[in-house]
N, C-alpha and C. Protein backbone atom coordinates (compact mmCIF):
# COMPACT_ATOMS: atom_id res chain seq x y z
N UNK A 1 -11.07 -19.54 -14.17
CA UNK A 1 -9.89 -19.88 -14.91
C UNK A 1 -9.84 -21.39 -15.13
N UNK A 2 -9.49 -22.51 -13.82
CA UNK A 2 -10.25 -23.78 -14.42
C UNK A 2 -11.14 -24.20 -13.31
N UNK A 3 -12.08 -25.14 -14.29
CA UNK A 3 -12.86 -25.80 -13.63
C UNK A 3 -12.49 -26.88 -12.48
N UNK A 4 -11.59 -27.34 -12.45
CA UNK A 4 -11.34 -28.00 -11.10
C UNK A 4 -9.68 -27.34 -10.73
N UNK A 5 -10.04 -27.15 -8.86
CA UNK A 5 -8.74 -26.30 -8.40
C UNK A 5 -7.86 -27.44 -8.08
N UNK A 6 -6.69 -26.96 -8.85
CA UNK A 6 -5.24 -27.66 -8.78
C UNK A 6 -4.69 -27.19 -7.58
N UNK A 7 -3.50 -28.50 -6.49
CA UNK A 7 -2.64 -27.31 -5.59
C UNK A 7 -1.34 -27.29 -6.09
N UNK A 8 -0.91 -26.13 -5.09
CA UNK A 8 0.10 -25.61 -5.13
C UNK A 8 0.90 -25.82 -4.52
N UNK A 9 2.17 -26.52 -3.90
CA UNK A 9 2.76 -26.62 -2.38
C UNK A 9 4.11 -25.40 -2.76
N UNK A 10 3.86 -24.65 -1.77
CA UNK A 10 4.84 -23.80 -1.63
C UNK A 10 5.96 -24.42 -0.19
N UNK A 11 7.28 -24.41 -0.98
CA UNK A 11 8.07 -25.35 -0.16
C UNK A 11 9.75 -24.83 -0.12
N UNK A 12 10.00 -24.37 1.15
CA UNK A 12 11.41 -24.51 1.30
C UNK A 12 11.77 -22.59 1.47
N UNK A 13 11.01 -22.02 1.80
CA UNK A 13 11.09 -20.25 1.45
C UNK A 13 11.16 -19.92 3.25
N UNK A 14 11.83 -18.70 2.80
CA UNK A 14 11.87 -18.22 4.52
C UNK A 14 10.52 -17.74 4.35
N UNK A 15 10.13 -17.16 6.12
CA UNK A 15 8.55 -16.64 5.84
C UNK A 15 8.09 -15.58 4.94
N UNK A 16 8.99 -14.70 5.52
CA UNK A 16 8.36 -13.27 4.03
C UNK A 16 8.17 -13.59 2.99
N UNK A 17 9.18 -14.68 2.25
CA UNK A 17 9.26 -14.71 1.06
C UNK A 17 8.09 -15.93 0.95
N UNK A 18 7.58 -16.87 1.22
CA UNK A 18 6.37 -17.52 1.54
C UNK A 18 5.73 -16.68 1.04
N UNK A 19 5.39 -15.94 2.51
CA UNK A 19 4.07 -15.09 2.34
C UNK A 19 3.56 -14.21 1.11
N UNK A 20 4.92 -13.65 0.22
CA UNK A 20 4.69 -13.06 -0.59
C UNK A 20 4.19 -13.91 -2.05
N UNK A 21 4.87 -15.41 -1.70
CA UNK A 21 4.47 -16.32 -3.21
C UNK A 21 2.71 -16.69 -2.83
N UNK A 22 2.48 -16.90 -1.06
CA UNK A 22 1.40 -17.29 -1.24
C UNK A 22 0.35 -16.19 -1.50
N UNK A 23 0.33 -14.78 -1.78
CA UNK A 23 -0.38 -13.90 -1.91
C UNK A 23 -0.60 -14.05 -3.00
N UNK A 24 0.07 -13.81 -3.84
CA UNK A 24 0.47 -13.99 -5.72
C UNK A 24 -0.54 -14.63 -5.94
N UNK A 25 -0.26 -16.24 -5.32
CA UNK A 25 -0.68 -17.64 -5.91
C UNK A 25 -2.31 -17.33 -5.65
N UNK A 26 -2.66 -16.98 -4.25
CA UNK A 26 -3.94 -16.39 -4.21
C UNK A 26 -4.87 -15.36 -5.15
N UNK A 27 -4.11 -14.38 -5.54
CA UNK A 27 -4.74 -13.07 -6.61
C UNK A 27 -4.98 -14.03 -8.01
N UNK A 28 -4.24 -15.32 -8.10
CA UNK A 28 -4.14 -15.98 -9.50
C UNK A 28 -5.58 -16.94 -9.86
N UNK A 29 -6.01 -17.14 -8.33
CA UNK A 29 -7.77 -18.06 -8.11
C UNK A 29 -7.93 -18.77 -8.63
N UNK A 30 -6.90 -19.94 -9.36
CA UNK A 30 -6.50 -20.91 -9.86
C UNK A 30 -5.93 -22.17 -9.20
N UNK A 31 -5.75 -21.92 -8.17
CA UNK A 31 -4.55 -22.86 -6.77
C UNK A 31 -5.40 -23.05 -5.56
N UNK A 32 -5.35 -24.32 -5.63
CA UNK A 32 -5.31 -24.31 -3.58
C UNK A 32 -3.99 -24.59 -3.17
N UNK A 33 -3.23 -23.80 -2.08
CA UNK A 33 -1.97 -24.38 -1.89
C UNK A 33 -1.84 -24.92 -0.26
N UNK A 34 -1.01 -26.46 -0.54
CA UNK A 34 -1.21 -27.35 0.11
C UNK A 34 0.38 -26.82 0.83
N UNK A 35 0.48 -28.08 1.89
CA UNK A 35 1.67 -28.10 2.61
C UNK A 35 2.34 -29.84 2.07
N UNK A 36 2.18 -30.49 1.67
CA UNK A 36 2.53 -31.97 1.14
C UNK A 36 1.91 -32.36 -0.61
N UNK A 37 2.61 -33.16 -0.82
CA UNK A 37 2.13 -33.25 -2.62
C UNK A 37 0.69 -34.42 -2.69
N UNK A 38 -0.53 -34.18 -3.17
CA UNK A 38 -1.17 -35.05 -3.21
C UNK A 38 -1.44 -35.06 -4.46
N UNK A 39 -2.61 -35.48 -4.80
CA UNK A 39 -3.42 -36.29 -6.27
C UNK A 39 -3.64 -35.12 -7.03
N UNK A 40 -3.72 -33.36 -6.09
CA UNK A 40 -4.08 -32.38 -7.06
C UNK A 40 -2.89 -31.61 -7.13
N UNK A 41 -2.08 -32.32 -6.56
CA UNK A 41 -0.61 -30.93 -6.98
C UNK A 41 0.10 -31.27 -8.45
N UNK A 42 -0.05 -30.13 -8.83
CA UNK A 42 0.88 -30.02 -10.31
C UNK A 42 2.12 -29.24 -10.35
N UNK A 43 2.02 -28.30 -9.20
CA UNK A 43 3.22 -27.06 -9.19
C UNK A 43 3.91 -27.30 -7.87
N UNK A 44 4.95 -27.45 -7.66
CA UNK A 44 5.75 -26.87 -6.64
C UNK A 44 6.87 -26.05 -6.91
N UNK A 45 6.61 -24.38 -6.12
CA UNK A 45 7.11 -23.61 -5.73
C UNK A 45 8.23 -23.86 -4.83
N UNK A 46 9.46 -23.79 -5.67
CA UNK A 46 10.79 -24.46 -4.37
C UNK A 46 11.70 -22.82 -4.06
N UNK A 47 12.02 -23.10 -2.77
CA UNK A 47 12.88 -21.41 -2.51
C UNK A 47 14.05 -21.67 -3.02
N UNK A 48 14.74 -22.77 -3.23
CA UNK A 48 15.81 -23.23 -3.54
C UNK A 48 16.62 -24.19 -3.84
N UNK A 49 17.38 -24.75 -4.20
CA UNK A 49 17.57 -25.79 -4.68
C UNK A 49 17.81 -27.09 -3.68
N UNK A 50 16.57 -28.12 -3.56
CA UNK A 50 16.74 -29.29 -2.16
C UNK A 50 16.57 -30.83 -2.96
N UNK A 51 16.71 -31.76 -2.64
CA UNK A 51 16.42 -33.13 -2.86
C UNK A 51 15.96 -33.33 -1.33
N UNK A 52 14.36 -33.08 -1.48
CA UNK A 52 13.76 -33.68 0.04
C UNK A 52 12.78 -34.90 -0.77
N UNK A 53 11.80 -35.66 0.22
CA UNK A 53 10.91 -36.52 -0.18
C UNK A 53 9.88 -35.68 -0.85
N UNK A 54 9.93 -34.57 -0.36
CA UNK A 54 8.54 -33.76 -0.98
C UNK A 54 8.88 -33.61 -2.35
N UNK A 55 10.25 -33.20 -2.43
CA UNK A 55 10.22 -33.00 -4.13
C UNK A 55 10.60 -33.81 -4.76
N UNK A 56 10.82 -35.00 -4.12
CA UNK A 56 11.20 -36.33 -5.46
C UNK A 56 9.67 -37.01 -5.42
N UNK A 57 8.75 -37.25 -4.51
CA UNK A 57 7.37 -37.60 -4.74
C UNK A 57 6.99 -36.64 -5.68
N UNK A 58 6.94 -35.35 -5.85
CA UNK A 58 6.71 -34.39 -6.77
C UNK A 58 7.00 -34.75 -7.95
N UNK A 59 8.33 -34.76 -7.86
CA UNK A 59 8.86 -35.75 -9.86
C UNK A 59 8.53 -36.90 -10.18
N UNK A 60 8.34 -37.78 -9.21
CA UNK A 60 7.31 -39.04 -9.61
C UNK A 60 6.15 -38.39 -10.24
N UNK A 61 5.49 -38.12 -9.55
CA UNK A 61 3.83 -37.48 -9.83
C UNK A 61 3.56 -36.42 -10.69
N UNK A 62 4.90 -36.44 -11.27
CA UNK A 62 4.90 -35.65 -13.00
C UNK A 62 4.77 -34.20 -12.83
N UNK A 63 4.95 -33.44 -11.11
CA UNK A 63 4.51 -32.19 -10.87
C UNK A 63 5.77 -31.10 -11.34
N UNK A 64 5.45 -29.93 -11.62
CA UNK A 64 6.47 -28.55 -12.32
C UNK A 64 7.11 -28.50 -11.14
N UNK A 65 8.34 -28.29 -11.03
CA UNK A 65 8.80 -27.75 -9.69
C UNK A 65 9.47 -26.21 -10.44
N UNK A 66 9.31 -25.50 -10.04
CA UNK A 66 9.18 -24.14 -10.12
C UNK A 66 9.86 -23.00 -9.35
N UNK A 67 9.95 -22.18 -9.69
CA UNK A 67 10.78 -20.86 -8.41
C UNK A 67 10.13 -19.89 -8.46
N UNK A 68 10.24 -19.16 -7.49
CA UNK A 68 9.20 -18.06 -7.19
C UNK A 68 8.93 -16.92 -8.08
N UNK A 69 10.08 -16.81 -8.79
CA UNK A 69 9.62 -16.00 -10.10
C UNK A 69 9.14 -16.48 -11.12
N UNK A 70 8.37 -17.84 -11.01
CA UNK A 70 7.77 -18.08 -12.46
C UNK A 70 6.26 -17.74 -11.42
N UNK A 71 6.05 -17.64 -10.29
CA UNK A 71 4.64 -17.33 -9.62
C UNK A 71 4.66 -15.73 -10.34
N UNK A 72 5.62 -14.94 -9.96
CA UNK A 72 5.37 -13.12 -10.25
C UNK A 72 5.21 -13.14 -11.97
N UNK A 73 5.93 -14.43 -12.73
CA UNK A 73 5.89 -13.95 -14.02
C UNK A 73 4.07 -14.37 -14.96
N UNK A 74 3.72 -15.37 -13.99
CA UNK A 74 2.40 -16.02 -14.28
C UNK A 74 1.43 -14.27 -14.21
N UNK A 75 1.45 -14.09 -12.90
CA UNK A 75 0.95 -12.76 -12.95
C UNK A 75 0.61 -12.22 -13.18
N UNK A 76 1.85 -11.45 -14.22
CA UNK A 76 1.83 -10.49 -14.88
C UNK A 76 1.33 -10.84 -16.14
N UNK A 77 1.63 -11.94 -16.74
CA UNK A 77 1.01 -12.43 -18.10
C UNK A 77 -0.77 -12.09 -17.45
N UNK A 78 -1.53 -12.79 -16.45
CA UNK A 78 -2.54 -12.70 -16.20
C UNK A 78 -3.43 -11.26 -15.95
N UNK A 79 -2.39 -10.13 -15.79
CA UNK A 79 -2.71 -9.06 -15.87
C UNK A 79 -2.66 -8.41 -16.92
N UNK A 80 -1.75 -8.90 -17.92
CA UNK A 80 -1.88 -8.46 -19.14
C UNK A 80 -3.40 -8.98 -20.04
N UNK A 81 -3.36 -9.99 -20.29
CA UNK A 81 -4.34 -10.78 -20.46
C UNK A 81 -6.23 -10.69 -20.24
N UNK A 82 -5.85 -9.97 -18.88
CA UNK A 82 -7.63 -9.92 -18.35
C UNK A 82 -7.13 -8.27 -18.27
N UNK A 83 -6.48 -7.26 -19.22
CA UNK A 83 -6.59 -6.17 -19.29
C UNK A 83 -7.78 -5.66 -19.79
């Protein structure tokens, strides 16, 4: 899908619900997902609405901050797609 892997930081989710974005993000083989924002994060996955350092370094660094249903809606486009 691309040639160099982008991460992902999944941030702020109770565990289940974690576990279930980081499965997704995995089946998608597009992501490495990190725990802090570095030089390859473009996406952060937020559980809810926070102003921490993680996600204002995130908006500096020009990254999507995102909610867990744009991970299930990526998905499904991708399953449509590689039908």
């Amino acid at each position: 899908m691309y040639s160099i892997l982008t991460s992902l930081l999944v941030w702020f989710f109770f565990t289940s619900e974690q576990d279930v974005v980081i499965s997704v993000v995995k089946k998608l083989k597009g992501f490495t997902i990190t725990d802090h924002v570095n030089d390859s994060t473009t996406h952060v996955v937020c559980g809810g609405p926070r102003r921490t350092l993680n996600i204002l370094h995130a908006i500096t660094r020009g990254c999507w901050i995102v909610r867990k249903e744009w991970v299930c809606i990526l998905l499904l486009f991708v399953d449509i797609l590689t039908f």
